[in-house]
PDB file of N, CA and C in Angstrom:
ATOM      1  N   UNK A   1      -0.604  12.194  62.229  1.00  0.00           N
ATOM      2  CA  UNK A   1      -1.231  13.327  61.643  1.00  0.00           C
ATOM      3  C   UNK A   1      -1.239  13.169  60.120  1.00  0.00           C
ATOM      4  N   UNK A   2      -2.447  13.374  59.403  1.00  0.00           N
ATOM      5  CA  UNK A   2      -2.273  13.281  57.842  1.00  0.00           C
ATOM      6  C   UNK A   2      -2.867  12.043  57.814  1.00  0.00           C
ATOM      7  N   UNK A   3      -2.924  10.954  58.352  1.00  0.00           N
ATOM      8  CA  UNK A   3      -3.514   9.892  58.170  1.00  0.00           C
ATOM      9  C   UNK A   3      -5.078   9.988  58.480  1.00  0.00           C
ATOM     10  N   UNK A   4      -5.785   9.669  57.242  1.00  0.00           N
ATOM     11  CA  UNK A   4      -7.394   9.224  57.065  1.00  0.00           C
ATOM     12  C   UNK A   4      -7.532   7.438  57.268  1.00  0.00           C
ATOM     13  N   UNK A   5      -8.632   7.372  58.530  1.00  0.00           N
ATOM     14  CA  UNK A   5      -8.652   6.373  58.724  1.00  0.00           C
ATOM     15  C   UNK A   5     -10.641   6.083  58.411  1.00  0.00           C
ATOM     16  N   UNK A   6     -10.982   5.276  57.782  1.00  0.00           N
ATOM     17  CA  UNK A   6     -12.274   5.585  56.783  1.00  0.00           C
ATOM     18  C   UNK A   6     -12.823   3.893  57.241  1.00  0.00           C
ATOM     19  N   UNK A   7     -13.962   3.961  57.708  1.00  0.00           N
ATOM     20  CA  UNK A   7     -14.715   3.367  58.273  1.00  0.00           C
ATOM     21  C   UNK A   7     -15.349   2.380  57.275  1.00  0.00           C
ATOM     22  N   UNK A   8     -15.162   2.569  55.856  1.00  0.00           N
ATOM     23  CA  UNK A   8     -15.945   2.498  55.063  1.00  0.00           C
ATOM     24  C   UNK A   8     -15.581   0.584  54.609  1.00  0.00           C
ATOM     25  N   UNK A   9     -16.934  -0.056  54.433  1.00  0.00           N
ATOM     26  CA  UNK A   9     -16.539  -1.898  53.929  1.00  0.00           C
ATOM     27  C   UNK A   9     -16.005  -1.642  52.657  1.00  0.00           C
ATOM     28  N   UNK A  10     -16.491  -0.525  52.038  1.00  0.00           N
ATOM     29  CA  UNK A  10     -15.227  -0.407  50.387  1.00  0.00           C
ATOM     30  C   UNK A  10     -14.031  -0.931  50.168  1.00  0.00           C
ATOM     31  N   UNK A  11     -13.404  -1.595  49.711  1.00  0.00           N
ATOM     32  CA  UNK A  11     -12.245  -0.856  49.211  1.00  0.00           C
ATOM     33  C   UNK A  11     -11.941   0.310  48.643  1.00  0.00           C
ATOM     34  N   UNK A  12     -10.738   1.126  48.685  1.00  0.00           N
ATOM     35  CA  UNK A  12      -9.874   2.029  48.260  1.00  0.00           C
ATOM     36  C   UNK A  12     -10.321   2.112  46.326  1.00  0.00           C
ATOM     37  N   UNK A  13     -10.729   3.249  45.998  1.00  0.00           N
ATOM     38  CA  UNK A  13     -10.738   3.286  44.489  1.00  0.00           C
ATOM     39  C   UNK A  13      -9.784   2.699  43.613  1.00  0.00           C
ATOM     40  N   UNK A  14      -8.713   2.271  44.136  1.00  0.00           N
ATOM     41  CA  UNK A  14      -7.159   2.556  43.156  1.00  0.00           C
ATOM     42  C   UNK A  14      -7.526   0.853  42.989  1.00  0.00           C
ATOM     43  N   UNK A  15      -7.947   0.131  43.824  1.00  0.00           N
ATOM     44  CA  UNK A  15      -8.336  -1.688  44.155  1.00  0.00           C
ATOM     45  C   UNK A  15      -9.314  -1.401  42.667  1.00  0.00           C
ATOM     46  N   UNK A  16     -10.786  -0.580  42.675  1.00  0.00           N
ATOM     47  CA  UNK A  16     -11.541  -0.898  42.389  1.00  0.00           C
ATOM     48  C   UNK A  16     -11.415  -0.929  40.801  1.00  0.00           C
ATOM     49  N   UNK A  17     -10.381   0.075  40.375  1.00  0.00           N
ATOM     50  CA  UNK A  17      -9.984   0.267  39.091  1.00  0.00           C
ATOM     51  C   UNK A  17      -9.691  -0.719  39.054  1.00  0.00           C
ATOM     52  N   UNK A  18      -8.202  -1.448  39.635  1.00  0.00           N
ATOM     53  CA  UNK A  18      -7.774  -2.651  39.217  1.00  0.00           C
ATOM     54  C   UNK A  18      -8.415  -3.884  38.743  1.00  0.00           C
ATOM     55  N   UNK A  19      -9.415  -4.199  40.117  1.00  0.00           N
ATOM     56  CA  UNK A  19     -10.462  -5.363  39.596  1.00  0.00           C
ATOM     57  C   UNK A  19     -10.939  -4.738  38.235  1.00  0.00           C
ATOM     58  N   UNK A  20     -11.448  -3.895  37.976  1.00  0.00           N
ATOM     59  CA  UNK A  20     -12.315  -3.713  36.688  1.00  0.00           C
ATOM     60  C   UNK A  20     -11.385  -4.037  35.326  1.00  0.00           C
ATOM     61  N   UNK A  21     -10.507  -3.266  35.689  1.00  0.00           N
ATOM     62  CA  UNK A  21      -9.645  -3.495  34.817  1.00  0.00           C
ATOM     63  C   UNK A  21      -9.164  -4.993  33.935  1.00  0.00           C
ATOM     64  N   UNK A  22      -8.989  -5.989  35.291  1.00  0.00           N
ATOM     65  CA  UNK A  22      -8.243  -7.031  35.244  1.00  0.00           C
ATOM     66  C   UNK A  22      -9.696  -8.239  34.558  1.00  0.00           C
ATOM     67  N   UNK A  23     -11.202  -7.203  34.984  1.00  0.00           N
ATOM     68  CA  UNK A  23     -12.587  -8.316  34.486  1.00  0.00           C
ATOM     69  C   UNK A  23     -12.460  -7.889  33.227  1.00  0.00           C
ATOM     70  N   UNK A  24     -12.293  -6.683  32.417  1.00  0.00           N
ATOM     71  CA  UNK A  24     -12.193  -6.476  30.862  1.00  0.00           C
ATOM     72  C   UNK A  24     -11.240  -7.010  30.475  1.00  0.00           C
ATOM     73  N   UNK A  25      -9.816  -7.095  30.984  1.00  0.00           N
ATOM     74  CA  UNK A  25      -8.929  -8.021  29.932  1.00  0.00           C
ATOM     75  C   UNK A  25      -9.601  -9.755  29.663  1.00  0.00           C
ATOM     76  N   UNK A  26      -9.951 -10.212  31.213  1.00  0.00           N
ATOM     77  CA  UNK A  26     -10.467 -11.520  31.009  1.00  0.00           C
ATOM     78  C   UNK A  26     -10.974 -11.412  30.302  1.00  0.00           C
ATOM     79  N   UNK A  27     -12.210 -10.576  30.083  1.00  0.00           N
ATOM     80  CA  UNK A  27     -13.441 -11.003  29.008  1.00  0.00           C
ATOM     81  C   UNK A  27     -12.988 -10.567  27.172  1.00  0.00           C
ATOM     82  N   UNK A  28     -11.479  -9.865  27.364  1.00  0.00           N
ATOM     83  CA  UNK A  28     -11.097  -9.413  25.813  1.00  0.00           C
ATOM     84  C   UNK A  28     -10.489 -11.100  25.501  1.00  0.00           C
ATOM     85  N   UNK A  29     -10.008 -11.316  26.482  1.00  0.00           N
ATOM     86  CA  UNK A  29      -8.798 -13.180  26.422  1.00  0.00           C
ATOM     87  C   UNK A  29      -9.983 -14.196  26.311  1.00  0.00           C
ATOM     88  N   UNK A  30     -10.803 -14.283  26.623  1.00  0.00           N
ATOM     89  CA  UNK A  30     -11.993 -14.926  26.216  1.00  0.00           C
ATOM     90  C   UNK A  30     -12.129 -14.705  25.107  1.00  0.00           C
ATOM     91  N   UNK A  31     -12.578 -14.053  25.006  1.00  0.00           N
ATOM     92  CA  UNK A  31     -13.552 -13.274  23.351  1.00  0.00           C
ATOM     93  C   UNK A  31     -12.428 -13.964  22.298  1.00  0.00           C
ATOM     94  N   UNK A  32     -11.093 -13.391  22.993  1.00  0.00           N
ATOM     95  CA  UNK A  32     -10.065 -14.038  21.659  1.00  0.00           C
ATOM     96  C   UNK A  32      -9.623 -15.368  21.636  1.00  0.00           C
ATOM     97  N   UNK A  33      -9.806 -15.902  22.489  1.00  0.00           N
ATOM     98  CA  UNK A  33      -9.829 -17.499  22.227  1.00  0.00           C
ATOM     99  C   UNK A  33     -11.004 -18.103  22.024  1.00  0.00           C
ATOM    100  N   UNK A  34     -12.061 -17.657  21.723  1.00  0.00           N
ATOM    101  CA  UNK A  34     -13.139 -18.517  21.483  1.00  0.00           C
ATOM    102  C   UNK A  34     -12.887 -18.084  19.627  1.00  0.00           C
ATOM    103  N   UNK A  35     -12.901 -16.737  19.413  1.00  0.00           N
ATOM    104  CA  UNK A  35     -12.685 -17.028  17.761  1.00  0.00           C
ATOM    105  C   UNK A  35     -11.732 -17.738  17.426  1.00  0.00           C
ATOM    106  N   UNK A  36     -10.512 -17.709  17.949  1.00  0.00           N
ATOM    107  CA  UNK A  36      -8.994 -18.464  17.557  1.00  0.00           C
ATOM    108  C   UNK A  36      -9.362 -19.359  17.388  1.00  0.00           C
ATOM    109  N   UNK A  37     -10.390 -20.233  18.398  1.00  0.00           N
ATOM    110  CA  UNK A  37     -10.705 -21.943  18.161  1.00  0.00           C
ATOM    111  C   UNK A  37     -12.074 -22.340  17.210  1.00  0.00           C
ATOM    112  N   UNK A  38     -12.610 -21.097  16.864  1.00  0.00           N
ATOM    113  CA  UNK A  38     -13.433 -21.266  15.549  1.00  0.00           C
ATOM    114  C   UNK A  38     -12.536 -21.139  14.343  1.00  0.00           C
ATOM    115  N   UNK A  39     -11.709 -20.542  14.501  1.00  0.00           N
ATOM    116  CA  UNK A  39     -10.668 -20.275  13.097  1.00  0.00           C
ATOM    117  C   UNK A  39      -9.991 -21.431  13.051  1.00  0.00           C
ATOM    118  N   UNK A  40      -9.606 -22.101  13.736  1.00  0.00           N
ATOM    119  CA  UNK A  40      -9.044 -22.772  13.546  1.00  0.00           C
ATOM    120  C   UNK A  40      -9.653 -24.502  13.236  1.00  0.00           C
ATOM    121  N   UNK A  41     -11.298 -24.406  13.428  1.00  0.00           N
ATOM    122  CA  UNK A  41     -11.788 -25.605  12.937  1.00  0.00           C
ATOM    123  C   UNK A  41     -12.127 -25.511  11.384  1.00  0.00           C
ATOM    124  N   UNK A  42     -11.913 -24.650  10.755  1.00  0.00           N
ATOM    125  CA  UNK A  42     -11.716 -24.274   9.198  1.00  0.00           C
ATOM    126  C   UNK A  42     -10.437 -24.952   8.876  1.00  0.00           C
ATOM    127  N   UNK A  43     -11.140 -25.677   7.525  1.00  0.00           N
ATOM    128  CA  UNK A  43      -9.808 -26.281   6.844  1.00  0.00           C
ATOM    129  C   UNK A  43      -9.342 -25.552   6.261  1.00  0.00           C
ATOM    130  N   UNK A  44      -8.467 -25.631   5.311  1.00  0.00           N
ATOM    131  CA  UNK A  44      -7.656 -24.886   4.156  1.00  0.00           C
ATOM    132  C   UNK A  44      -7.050 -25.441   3.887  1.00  0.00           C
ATOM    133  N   UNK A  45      -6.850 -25.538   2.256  1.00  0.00           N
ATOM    134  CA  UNK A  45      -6.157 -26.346   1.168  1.00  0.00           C
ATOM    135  C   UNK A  45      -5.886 -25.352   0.674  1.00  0.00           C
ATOM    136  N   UNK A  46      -4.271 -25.522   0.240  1.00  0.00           N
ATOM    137  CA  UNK A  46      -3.665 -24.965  -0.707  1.00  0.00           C
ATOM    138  C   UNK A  46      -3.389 -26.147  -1.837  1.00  0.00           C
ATOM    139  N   UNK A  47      -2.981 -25.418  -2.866  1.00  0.00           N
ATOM    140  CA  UNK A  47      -2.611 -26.039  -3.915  1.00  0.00           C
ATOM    141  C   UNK A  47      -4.046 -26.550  -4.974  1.00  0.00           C
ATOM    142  N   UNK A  48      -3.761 -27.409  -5.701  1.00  0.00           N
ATOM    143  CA  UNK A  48      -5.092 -27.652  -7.033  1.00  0.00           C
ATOM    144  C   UNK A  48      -5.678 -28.692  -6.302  1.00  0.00           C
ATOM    145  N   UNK A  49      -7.017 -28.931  -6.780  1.00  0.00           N
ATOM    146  CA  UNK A  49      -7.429 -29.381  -6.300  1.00  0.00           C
ATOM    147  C   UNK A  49      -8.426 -30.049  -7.527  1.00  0.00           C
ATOM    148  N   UNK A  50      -8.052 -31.308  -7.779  1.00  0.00           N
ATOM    149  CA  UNK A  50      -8.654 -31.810  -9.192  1.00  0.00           C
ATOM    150  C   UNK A  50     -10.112 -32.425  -9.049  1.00  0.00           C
ATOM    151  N   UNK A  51     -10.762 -33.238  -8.353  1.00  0.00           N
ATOM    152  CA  UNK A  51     -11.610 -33.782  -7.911  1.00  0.00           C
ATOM    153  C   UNK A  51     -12.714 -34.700  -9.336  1.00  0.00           C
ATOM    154  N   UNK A  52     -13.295 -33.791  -9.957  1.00  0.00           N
ATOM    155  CA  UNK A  52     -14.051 -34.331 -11.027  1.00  0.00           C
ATOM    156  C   UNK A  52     -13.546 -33.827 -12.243  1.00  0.00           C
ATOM    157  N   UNK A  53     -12.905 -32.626 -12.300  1.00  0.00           N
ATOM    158  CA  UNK A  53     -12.699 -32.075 -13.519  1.00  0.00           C
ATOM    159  C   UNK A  53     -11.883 -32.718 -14.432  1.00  0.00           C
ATOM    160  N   UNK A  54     -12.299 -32.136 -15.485  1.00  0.00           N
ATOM    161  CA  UNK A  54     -11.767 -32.949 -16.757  1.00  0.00           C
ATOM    162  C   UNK A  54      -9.753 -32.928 -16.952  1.00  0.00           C
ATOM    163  N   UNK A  55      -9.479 -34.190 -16.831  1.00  0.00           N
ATOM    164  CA  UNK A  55      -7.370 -33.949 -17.113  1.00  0.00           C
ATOM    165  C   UNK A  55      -7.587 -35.051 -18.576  1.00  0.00           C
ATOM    166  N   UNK A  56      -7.316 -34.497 -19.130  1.00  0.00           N
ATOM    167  CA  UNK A  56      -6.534 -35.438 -20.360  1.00  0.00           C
ATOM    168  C   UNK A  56      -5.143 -35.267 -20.674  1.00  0.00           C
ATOM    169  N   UNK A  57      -4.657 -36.499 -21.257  1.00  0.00           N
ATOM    170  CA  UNK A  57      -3.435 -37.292 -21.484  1.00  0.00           C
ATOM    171  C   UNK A  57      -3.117 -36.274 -22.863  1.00  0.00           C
ATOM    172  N   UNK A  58      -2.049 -35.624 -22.502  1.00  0.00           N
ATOM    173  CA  UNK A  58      -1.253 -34.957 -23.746  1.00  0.00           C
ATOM    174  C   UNK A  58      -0.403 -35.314 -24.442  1.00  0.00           C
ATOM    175  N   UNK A  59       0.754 -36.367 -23.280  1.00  0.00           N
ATOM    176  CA  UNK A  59       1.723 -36.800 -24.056  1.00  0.00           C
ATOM    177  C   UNK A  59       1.887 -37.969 -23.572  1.00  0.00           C
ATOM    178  N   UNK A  60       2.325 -38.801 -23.613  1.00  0.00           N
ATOM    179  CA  UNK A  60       2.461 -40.274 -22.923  1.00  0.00           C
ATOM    180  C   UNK A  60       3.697 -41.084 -23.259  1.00  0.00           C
ATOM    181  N   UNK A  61       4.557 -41.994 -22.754  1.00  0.00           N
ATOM    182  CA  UNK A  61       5.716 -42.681 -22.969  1.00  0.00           C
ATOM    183  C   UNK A  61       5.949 -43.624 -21.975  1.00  0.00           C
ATOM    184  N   UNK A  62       5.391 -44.899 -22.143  1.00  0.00           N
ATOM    185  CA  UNK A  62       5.542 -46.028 -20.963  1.00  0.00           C
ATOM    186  C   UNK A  62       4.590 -45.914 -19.590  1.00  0.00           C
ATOM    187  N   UNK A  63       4.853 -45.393 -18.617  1.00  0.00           N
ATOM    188  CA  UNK A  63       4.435 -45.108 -17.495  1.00  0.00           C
ATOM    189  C   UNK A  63       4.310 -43.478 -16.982  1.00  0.00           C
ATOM    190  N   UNK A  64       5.200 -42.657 -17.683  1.00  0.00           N
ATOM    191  CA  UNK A  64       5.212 -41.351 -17.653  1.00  0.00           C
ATOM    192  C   UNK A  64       4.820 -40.670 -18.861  1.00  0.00           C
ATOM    193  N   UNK A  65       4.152 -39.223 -18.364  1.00  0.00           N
ATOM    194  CA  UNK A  65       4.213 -38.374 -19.562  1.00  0.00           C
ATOM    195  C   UNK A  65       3.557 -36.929 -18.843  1.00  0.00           C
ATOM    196  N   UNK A  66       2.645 -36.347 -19.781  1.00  0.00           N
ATOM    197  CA  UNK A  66       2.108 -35.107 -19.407  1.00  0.00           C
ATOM    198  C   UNK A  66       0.665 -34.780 -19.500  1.00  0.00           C
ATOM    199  N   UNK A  67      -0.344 -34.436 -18.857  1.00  0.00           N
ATOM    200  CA  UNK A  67      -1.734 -34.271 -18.412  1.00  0.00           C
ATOM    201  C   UNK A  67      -1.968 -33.243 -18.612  1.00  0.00           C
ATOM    202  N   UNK A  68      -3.070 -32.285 -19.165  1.00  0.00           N
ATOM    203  CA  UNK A  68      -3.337 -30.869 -18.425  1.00  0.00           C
ATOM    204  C   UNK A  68      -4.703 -31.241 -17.593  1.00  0.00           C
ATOM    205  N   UNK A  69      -4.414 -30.586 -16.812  1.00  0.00           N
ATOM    206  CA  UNK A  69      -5.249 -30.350 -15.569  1.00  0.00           C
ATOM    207  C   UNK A  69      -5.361 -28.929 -14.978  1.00  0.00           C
ATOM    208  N   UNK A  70      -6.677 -28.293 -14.987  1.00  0.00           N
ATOM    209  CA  UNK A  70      -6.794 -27.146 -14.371  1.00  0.00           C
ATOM    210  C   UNK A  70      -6.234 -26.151 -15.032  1.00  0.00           C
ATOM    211  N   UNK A  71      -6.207 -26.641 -16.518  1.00  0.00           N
ATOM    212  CA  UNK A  71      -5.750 -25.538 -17.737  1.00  0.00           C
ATOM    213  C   UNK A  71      -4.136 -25.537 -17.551  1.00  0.00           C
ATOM    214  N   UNK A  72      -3.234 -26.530 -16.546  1.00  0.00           N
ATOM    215  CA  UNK A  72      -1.864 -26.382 -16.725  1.00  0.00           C
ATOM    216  C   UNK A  72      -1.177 -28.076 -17.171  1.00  0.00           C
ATOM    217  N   UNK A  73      -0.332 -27.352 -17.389  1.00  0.00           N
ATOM    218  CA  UNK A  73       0.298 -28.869 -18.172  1.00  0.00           C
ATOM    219  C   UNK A  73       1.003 -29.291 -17.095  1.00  0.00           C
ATOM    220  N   UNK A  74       0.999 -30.735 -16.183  1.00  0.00           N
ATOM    221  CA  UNK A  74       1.444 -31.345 -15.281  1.00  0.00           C
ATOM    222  C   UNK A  74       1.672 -32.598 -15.732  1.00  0.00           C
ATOM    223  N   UNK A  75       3.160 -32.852 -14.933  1.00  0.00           N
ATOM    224  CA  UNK A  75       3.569 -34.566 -15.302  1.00  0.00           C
ATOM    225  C   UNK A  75       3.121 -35.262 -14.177  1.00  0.00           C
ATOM    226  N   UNK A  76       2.871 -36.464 -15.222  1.00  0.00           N
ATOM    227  CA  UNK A  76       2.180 -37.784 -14.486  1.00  0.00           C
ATOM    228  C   UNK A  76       2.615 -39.066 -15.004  1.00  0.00           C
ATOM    229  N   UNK A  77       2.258 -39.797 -13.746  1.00  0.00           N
ATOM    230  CA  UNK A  77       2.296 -41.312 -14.038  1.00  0.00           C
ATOM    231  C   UNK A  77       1.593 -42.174 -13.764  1.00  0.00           C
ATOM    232  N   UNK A  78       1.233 -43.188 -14.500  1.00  0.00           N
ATOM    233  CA  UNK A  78       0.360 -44.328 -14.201  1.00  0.00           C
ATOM    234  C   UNK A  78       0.779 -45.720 -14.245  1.00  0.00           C
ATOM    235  N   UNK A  79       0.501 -46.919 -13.594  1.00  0.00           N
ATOM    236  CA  UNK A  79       0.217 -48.320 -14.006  1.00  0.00           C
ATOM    237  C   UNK A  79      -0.275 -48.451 -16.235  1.00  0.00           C
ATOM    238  N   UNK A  80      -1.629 -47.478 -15.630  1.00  0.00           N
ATOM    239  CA  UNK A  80      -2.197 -48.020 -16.751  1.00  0.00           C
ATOM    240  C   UNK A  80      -1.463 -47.944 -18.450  1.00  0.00           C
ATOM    241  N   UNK A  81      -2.269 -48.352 -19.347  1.00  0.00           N
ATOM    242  CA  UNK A  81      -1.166 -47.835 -20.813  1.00  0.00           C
ATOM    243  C   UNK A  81      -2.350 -47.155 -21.062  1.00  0.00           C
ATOM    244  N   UNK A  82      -2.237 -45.706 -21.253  1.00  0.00           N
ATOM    245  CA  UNK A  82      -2.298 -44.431 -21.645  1.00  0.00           C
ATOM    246  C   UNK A  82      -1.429 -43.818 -23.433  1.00  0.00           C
ATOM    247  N   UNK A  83      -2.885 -43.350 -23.749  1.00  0.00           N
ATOM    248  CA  UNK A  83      -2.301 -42.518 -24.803  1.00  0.00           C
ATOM    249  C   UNK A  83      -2.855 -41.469 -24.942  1.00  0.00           C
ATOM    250  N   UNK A  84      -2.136 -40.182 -25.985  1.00  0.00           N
ATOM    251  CA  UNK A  84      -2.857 -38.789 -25.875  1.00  0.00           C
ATOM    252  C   UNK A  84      -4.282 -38.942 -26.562  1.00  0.00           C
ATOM    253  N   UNK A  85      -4.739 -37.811 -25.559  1.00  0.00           N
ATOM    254  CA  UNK A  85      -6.841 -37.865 -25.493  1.00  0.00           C
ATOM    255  C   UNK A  85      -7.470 -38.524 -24.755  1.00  0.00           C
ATOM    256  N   UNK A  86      -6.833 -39.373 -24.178  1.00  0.00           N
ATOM    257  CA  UNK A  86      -7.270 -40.339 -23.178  1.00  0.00           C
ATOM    258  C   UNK A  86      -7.772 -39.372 -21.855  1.00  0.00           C
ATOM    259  N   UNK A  87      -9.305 -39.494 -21.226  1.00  0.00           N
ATOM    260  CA  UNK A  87      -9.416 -39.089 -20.078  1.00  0.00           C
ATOM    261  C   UNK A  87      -8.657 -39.996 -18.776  1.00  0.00           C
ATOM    262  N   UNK A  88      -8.540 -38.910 -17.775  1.00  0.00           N
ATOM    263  CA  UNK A  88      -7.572 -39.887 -16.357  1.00  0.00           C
ATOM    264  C   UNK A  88      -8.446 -38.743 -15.553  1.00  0.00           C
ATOM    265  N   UNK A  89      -8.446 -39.666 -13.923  1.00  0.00           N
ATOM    266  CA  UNK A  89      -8.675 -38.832 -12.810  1.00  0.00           C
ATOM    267  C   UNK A  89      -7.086 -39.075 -12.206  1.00  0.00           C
ATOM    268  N   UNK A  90      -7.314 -37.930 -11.028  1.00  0.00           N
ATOM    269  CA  UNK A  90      -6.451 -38.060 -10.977  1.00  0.00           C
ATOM    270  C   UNK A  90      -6.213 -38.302  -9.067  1.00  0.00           C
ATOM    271  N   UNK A  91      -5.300 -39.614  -8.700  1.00  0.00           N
ATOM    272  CA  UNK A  91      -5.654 -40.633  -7.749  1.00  0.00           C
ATOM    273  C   UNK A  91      -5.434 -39.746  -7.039  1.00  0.00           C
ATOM    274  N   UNK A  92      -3.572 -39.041  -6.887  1.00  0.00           N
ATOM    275  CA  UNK A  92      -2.806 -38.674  -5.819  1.00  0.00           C
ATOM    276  C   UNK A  92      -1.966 -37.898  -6.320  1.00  0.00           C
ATOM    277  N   UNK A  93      -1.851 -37.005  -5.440  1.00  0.00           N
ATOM    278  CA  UNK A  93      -0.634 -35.835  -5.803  1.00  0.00           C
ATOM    279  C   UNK A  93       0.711 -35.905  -4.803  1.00  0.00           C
ATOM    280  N   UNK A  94       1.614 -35.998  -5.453  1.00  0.00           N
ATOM    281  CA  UNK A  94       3.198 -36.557  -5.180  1.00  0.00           C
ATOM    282  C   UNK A  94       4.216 -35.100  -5.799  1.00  0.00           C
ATOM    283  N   UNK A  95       4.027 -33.891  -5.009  1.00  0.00           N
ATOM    284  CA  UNK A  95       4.790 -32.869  -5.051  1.00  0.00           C
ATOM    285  C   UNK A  95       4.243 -32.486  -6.809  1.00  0.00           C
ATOM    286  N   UNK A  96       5.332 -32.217  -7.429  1.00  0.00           N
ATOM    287  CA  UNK A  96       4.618 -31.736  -8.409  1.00  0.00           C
ATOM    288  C   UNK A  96       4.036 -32.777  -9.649  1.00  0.00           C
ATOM    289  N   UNK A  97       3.999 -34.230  -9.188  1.00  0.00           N
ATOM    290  CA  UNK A  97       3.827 -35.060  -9.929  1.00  0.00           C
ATOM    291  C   UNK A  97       2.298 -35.918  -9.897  1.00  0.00           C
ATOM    292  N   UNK A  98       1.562 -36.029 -10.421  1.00  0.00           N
ATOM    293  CA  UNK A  98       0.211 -36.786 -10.409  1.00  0.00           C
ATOM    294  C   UNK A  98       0.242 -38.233 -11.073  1.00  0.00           C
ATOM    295  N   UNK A  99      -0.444 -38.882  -9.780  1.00  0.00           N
ATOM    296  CA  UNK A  99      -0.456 -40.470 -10.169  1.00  0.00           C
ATOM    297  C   UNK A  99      -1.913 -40.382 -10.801  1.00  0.00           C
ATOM    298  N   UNK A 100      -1.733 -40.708 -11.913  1.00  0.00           N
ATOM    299  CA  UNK A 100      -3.753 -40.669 -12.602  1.00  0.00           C
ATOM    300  C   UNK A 100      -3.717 -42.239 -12.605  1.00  0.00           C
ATOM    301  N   UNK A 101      -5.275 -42.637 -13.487  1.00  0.00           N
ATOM    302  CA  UNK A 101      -5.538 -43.999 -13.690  1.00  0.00           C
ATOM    303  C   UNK A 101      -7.122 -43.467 -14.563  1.00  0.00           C
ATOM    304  N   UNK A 102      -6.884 -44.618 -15.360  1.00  0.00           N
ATOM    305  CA  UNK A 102      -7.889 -44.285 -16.638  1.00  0.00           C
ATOM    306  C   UNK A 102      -9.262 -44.034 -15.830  1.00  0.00           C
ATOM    307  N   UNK A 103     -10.410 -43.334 -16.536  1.00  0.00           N
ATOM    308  CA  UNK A 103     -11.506 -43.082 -15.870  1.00  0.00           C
ATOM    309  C   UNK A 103     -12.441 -44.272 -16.218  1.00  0.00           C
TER     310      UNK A 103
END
């Protein structure tokens, strides 16, 4: 007694929520991994980034001395013999130190 027995090929509403439910999260977990893997084919560089711009030789002493670059004063070293005014690019960056070589 109390029991409804329902003829019906449906499923039960409480199913039908669920499926729906469970097709919007898929399609939110989609959605968010397809941007995640566009974000993530973007590079990003931190730090300076010298490329063409102008560094000249400020101070110089043997193999070491001091450059500005990017309007800051950075130490460097070279092979070459360097003196102040001298333009340098600059090869490689070694923490806070720049390997230049005459232009």
């Amino acid at each position: 007694m109390g029991e409804i027995i329902s003829s019906s090929p449906l499923p039960p509403a409480a199913l039908w929520t669920l499926l729906g439910a469970g097709a919007l999260a898929g399609v939110v977990i989609a959605i968010a991994l397809l941007v995640a893997a566009r974000v993530s084919k973007e590079t990003h560089r931190v730090g300076p980034v010298f490329g063409d711009e102008h560094v000249d030789v400020v101070e110089w002493s043997g193999e070491e001395g001091y450059v500005r670059a990017g309007g800051e004063l950075w130490r460097a070293r070279s092979d070459a013999t360097l003196a102040p005014g001298d333009r340098v690019k600059v090869v490689r960056m070694d923490g806070l130190m720049l390997d230049v070589s005459k232009k």
